[in-house]
C-alpha atoms as a PDB file:
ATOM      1  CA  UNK A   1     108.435  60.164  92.111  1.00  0.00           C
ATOM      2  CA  UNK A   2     109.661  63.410  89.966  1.00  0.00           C
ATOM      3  CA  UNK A   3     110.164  66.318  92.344  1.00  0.00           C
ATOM      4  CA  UNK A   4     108.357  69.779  92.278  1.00  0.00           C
ATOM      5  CA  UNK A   5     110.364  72.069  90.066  1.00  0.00           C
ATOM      6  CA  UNK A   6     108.449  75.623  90.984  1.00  0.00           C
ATOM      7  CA  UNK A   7     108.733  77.433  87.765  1.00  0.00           C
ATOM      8  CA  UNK A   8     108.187  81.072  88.693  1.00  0.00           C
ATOM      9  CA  UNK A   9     107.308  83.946  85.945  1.00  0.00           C
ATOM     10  CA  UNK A  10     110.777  85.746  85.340  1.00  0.00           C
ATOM     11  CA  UNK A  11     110.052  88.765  86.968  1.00  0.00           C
ATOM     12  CA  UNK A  12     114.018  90.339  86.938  1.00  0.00           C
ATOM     13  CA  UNK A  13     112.739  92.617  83.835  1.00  0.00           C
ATOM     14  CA  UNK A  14     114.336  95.943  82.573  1.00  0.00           C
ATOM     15  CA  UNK A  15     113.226  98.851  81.129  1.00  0.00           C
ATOM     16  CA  UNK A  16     114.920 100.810  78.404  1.00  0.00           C
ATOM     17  CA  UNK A  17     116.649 104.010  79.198  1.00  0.00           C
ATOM     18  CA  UNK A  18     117.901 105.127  76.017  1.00  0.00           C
ATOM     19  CA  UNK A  19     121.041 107.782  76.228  1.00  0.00           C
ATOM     20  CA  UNK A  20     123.762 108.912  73.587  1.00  0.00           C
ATOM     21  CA  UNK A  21     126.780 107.978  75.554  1.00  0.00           C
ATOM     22  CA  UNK A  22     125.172 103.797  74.911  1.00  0.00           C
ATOM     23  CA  UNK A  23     125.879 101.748  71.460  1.00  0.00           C
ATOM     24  CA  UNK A  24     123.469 101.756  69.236  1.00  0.00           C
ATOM     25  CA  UNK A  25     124.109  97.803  69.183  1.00  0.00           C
ATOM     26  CA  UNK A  26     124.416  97.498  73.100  1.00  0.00           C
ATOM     27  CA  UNK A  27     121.976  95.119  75.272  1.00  0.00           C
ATOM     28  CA  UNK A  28     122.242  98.086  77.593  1.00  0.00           C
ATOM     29  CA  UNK A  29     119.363 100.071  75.177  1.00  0.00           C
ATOM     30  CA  UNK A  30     116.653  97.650  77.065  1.00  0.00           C
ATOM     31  CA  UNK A  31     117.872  98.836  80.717  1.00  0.00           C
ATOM     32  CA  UNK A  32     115.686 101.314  82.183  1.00  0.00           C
ATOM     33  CA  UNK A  33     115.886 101.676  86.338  1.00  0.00           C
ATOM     34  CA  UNK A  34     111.875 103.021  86.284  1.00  0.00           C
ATOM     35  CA  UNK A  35     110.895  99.271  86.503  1.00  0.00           C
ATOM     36  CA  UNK A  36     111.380  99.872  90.163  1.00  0.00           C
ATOM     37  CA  UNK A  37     108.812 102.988  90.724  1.00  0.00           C
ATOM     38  CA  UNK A  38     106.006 101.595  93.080  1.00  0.00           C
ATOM     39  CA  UNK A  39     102.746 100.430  91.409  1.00  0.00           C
ATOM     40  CA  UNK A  40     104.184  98.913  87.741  1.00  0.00           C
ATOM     41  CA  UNK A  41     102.493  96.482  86.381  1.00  0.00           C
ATOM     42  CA  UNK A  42     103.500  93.536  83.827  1.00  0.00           C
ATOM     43  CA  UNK A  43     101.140  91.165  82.514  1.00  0.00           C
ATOM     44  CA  UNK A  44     102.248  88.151  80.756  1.00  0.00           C
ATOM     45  CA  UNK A  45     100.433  85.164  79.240  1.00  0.00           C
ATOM     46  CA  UNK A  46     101.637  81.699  79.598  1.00  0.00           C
ATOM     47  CA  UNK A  47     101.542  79.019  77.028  1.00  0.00           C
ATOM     48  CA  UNK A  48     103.004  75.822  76.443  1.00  0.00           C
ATOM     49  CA  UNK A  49     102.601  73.364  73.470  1.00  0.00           C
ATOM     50  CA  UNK A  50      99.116  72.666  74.081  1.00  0.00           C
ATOM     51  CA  UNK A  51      97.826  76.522  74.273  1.00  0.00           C
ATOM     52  CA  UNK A  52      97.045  79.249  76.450  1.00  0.00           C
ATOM     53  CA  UNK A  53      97.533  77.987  80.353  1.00  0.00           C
ATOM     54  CA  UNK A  54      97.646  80.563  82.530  1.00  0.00           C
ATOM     55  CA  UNK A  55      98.494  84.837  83.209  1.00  0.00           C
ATOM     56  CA  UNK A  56     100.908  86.428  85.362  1.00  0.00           C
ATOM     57  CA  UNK A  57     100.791  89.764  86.743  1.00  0.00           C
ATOM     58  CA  UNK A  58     103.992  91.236  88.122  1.00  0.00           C
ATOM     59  CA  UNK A  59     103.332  94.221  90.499  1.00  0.00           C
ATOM     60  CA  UNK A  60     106.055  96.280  92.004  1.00  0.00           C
ATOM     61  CA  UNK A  61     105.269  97.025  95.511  1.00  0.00           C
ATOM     62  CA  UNK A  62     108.032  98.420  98.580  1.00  0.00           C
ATOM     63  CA  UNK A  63     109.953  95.748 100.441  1.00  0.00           C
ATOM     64  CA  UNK A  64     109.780  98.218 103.521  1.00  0.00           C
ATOM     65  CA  UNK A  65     109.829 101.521 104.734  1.00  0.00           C
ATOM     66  CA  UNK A  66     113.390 101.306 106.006  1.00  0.00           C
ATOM     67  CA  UNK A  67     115.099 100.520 102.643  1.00  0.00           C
ATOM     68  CA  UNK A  68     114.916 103.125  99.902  1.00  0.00           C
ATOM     69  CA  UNK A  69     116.716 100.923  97.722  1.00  0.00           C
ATOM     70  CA  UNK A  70     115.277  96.911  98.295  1.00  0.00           C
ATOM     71  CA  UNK A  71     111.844  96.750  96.121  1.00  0.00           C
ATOM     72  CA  UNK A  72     109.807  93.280  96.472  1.00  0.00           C
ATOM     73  CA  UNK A  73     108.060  92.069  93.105  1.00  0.00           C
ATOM     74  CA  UNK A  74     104.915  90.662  94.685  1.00  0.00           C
ATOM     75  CA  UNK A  75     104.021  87.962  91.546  1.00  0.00           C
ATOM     76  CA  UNK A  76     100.508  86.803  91.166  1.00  0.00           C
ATOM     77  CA  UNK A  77     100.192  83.977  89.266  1.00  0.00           C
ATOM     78  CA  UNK A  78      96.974  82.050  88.005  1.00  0.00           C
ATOM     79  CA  UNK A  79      96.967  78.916  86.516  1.00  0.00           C
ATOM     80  CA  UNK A  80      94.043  77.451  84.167  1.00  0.00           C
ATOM     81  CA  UNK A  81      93.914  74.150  82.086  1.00  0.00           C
ATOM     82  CA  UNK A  82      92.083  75.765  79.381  1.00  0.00           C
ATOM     83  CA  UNK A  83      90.868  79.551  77.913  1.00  0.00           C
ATOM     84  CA  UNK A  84      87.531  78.523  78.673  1.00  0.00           C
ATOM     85  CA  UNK A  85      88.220  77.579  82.404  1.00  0.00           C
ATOM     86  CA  UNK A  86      89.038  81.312  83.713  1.00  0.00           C
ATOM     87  CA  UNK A  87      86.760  80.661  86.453  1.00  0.00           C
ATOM     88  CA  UNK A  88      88.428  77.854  88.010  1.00  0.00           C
ATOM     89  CA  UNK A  89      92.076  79.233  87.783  1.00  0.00           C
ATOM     90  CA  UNK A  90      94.180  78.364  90.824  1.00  0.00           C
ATOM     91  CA  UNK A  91      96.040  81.428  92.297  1.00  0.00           C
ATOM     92  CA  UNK A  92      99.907  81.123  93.473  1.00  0.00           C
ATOM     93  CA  UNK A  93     101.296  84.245  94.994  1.00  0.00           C
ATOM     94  CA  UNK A  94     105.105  84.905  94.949  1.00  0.00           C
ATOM     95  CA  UNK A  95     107.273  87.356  96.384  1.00  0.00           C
ATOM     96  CA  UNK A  96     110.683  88.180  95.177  1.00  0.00           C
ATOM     97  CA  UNK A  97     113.431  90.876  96.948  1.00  0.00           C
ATOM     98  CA  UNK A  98     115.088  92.433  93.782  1.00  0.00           C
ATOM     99  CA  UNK A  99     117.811  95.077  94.341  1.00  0.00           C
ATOM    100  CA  UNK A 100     118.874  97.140  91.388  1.00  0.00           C
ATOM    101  CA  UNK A 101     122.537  98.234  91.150  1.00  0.00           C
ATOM    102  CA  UNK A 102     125.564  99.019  88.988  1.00  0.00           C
ATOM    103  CA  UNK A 103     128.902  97.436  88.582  1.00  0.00           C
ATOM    104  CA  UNK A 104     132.357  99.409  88.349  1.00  0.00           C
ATOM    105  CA  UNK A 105     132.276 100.541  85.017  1.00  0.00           C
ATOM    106  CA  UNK A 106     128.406 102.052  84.523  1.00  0.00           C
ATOM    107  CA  UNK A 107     127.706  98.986  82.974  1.00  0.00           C
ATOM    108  CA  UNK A 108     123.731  98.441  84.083  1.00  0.00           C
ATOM    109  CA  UNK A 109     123.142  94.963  85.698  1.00  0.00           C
ATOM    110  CA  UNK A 110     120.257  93.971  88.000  1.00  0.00           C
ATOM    111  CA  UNK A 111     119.924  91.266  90.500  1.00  0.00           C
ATOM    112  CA  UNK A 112     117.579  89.208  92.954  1.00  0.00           C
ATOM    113  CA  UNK A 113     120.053  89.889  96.554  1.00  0.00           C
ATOM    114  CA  UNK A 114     118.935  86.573  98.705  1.00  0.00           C
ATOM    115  CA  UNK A 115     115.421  86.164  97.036  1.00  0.00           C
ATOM    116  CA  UNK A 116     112.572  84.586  98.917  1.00  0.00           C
ATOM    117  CA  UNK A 117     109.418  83.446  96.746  1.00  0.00           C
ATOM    118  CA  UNK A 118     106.770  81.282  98.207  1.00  0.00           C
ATOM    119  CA  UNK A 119     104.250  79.339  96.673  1.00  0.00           C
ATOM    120  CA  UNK A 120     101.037  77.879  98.143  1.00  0.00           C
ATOM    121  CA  UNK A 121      99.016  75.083  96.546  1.00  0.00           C
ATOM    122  CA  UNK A 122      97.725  72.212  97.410  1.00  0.00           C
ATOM    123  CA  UNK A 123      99.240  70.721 100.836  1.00  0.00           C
ATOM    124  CA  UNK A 124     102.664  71.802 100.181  1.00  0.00           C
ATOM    125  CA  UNK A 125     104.536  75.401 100.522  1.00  0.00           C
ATOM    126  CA  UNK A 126     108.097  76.462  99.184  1.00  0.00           C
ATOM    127  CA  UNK A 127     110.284  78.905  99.940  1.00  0.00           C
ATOM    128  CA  UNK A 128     113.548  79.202  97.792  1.00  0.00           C
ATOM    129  CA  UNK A 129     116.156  80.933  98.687  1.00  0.00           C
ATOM    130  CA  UNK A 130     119.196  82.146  96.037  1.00  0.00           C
ATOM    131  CA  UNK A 131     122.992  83.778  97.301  1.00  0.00           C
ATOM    132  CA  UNK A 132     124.397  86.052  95.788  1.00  0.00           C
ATOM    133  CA  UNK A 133     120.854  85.589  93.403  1.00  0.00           C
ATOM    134  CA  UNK A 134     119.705  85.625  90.213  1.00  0.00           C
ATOM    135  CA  UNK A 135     121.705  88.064  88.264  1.00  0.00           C
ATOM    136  CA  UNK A 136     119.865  89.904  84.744  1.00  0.00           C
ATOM    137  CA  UNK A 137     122.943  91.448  83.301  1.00  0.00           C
ATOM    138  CA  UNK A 138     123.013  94.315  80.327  1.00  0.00           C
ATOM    139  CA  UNK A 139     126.311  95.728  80.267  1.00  0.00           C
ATOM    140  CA  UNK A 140     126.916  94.009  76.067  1.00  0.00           C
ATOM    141  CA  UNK A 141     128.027  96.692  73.911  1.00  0.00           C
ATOM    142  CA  UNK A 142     128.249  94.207  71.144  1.00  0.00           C
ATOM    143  CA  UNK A 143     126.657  90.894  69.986  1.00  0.00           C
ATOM    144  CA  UNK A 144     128.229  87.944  70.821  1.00  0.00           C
ATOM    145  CA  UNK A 145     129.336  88.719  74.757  1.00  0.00           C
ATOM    146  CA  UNK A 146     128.773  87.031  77.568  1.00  0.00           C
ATOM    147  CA  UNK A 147     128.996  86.645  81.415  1.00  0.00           C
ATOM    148  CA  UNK A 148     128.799  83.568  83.887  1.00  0.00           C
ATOM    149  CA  UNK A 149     128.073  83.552  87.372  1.00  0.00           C
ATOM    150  CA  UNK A 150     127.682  80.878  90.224  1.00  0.00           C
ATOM    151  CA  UNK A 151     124.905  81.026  92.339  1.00  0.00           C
ATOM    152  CA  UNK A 152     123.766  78.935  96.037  1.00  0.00           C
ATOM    153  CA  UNK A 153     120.337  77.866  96.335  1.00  0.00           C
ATOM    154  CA  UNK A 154     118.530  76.468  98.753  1.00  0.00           C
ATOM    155  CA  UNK A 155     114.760  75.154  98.999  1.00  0.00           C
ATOM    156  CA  UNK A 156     112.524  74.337 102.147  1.00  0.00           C
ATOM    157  CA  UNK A 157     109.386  72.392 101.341  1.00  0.00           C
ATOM    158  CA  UNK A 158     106.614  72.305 103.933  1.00  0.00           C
ATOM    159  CA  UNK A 159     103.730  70.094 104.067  1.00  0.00           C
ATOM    160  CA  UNK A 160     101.181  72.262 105.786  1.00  0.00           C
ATOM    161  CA  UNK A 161      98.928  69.391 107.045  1.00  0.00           C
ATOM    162  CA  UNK A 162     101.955  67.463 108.886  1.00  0.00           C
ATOM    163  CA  UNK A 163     103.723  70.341 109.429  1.00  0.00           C
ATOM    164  CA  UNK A 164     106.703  68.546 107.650  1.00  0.00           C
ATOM    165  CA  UNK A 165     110.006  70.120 106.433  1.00  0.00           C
ATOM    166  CA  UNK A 166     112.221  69.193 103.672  1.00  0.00           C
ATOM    167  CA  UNK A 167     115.925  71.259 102.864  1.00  0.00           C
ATOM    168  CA  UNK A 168     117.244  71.301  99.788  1.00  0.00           C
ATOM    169  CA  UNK A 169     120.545  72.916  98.045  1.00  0.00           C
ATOM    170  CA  UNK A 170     122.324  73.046  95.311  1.00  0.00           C
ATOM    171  CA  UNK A 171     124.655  75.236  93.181  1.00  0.00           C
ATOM    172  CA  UNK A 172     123.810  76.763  90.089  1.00  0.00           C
ATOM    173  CA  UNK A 173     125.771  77.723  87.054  1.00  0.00           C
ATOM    174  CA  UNK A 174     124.033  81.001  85.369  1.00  0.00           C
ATOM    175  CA  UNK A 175     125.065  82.282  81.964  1.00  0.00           C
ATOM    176  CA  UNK A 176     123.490  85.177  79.941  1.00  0.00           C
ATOM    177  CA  UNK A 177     124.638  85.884  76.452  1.00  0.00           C
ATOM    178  CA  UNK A 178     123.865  88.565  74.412  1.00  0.00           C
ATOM    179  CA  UNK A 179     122.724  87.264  70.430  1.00  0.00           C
ATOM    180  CA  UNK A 180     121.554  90.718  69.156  1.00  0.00           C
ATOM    181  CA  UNK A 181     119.001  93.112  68.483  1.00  0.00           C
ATOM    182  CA  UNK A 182     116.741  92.234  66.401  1.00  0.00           C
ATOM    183  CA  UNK A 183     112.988  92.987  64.949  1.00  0.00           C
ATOM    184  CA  UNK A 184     110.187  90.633  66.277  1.00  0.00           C
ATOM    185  CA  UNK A 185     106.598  90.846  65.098  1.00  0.00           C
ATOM    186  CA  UNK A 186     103.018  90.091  66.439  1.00  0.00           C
ATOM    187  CA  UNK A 187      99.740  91.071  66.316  1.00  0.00           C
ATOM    188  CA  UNK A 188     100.131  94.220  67.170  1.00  0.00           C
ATOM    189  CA  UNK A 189     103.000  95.122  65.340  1.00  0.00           C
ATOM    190  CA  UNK A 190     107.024  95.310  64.707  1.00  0.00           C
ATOM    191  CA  UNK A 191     109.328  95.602  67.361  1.00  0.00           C
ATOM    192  CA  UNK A 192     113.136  96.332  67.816  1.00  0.00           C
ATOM    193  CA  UNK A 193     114.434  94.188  70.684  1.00  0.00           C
ATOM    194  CA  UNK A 194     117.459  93.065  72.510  1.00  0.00           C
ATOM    195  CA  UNK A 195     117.436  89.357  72.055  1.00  0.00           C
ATOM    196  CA  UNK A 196     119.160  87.858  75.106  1.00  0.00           C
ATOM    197  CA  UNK A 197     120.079  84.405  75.747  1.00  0.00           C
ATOM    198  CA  UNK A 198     119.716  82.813  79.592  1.00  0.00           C
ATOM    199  CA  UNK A 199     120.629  79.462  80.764  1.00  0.00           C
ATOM    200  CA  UNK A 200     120.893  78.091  84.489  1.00  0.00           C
ATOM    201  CA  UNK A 201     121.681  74.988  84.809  1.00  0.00           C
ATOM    202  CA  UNK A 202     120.952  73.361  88.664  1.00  0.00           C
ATOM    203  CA  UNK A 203     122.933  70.702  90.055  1.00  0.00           C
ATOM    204  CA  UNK A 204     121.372  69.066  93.323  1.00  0.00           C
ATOM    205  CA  UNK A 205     124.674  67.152  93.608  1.00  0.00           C
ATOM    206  CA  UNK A 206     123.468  63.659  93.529  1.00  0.00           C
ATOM    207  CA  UNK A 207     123.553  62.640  90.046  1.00  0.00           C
ATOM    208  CA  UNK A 208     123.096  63.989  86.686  1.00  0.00           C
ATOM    209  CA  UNK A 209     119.793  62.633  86.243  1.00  0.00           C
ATOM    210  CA  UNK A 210     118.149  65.154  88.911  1.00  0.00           C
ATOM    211  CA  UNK A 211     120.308  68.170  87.495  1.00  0.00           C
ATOM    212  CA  UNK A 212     118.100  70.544  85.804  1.00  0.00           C
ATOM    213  CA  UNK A 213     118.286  73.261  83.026  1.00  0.00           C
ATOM    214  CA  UNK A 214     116.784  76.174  81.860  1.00  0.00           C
ATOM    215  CA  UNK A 215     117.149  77.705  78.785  1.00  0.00           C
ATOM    216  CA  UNK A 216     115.128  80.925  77.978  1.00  0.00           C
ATOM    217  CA  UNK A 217     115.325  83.030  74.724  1.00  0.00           C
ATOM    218  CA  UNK A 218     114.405  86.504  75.564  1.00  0.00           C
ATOM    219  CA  UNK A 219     113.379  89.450  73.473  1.00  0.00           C
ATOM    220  CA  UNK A 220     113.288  92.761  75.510  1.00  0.00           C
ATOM    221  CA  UNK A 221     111.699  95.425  74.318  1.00  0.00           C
ATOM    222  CA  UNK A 222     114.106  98.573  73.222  1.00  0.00           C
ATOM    223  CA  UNK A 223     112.519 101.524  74.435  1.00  0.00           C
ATOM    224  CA  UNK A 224     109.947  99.711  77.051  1.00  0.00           C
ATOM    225  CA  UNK A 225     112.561  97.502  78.330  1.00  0.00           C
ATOM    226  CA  UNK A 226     110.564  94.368  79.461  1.00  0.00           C
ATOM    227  CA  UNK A 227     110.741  91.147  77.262  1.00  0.00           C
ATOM    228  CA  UNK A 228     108.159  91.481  74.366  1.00  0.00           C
ATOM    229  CA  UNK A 229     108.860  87.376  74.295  1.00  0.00           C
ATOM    230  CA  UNK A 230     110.145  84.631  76.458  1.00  0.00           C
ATOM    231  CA  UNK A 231     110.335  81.360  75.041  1.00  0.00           C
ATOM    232  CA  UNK A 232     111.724  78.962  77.864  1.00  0.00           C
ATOM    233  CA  UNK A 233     112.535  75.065  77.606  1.00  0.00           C
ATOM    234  CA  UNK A 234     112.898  73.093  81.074  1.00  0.00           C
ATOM    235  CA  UNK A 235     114.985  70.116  80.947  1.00  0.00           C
ATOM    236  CA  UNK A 236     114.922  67.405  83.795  1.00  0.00           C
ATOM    237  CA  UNK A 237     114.088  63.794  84.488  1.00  0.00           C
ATOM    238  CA  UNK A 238     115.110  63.264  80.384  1.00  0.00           C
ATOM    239  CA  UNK A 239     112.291  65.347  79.895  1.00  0.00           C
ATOM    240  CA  UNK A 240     111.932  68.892  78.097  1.00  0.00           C
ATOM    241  CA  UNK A 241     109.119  71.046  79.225  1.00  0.00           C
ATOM    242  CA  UNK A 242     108.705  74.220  76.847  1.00  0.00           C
ATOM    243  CA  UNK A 243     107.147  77.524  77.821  1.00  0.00           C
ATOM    244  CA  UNK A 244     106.769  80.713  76.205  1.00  0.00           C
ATOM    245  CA  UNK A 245     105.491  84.017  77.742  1.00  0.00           C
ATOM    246  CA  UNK A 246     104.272  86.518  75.636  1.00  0.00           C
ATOM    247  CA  UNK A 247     103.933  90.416  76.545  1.00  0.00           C
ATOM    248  CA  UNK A 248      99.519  91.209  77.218  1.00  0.00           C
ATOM    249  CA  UNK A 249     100.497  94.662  78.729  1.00  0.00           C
ATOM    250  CA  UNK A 250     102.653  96.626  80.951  1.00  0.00           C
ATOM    251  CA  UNK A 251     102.273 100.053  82.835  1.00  0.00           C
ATOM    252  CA  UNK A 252     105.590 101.779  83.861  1.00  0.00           C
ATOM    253  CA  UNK A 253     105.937 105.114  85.002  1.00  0.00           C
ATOM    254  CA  UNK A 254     104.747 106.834  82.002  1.00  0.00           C
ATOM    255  CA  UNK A 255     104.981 104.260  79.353  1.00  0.00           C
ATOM    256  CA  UNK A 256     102.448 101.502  78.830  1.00  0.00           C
ATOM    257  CA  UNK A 257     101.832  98.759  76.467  1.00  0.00           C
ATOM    258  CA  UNK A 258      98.521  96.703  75.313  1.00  0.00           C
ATOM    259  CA  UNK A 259      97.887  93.750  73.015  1.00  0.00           C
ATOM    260  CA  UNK A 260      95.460  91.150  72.822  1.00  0.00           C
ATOM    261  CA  UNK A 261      96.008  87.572  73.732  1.00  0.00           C
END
């Protein structure tokens, strides 16, 4: 029996926060810290090879009232076989603790600190857990850079009828390179992006066969910030699953964005 890999929308997005003193050919032109301002909105549609499957809204709501800086991503995600089957979509709700900060040398980077998401469906409920987290990273100044880190995870399954428990961990190796900026196009027009490249790869320790990997191309938008384009392939069991998110609309601070499906 394959185990539940819980494949949550990528909600460690960045908006762009253009400034002189930042290369014209630097990944940090799609870093902009007013993702974080309470009530943003991103709205992505989810498709895999055999059409549209689902839409995720990301909303940014307060973690709590004692931490200025902590913001939780509360991630609403509805799932439906078809277009045509709105009405029956199946609702997940997720919840992510993202903390924005800065390293040493200005460079912008942005990272989920000891993330919780949870997942409900069916008879079963996960909570994952990641140390030191997730990192999105956009201190490039030039194509071709890269940075690694090594991240602890650990998952807790729970079947709600038996009131079961199940603890996973593993260790997971996280790499984001920057390929470059470059134009993509869709139906509602031409876009300059930073084109970023993100692989984990998770290792369960017990075997190559159960490690999995995730490989996303990413095209954030220069000037917006969040990606335009995610195209995502999900390797495990021998198997690749592929994935690609695409942009419906997004409303932060001032600055919003609308296309069609």
């Amino acid at each position: 029996m394959k185990p539940t890999i819980m494949l949550l929308p990528l909600v460690s997005v960045v908006l762009s926060a253009c400034s002189p003193d930042i290369p014209e050919n630097s990944a940090r032109q799609c870093y902009n810290p007013k993702l974080y301002k309470l009530g943003n909105t991103i709205t992505y549609a989810n498709y895999t090879d055999n059409g549209f499957v689902s839409e995720s809204t990301l909303t940014v709501v307060k973690a709590s009232p004692e931490d200025k800086n902590l913001t939780t991503y509360k991630v609403v995600k509805q799932d439906a076989k078809t277009a045509d089957s709105l009405s029956e979509k199946k609702q997940i709700i997720s919840t992510q603790s993202v903390k924005p900060t800065e390293d040493k040398l200005g460079f912008y980077h942005v990272s989920d600190q000891n993330s919780v998401a949870k997942e409900s469906g069916g008879e079963y409920q996960f909570i994952k857990t990641f140390s030191p987290g997730l990192p999105e990273y956009f201190g490039f100044d030039k194509p071709g850079m890269e940075k690694s880190w090594t991240v602890t995870g650990a998952i807790k399954s729970y079947e709600t009828d038996k009131n079961g428990e199940v603890d996973l961990k593993n260790q997971s190796k996280v790499t984001l390179r920057f390929i470059a900026m470059e134009k993509i196009s869709t139906s509602s027009g031409t876009y300059q992006t930073c084109h970023l490249r993100y692989t984990r790869t998770v290792d369960p320790g017990n075997g190559d066969y159960l490690k999995v990997t995730i490989a996303d191309e990413r095209w954030y938008l220069k000037g917006l910030g969040v990606p335009l384009r995610i195209k995502r392939v999900v390797h495990y069991f021998n198997e690749d699953i592929p994935i690609t998110q695409e942009l419906v609309s997004a409303s932060i601070d001032s600055q919003t964005f609308s296309q069609s499906k």
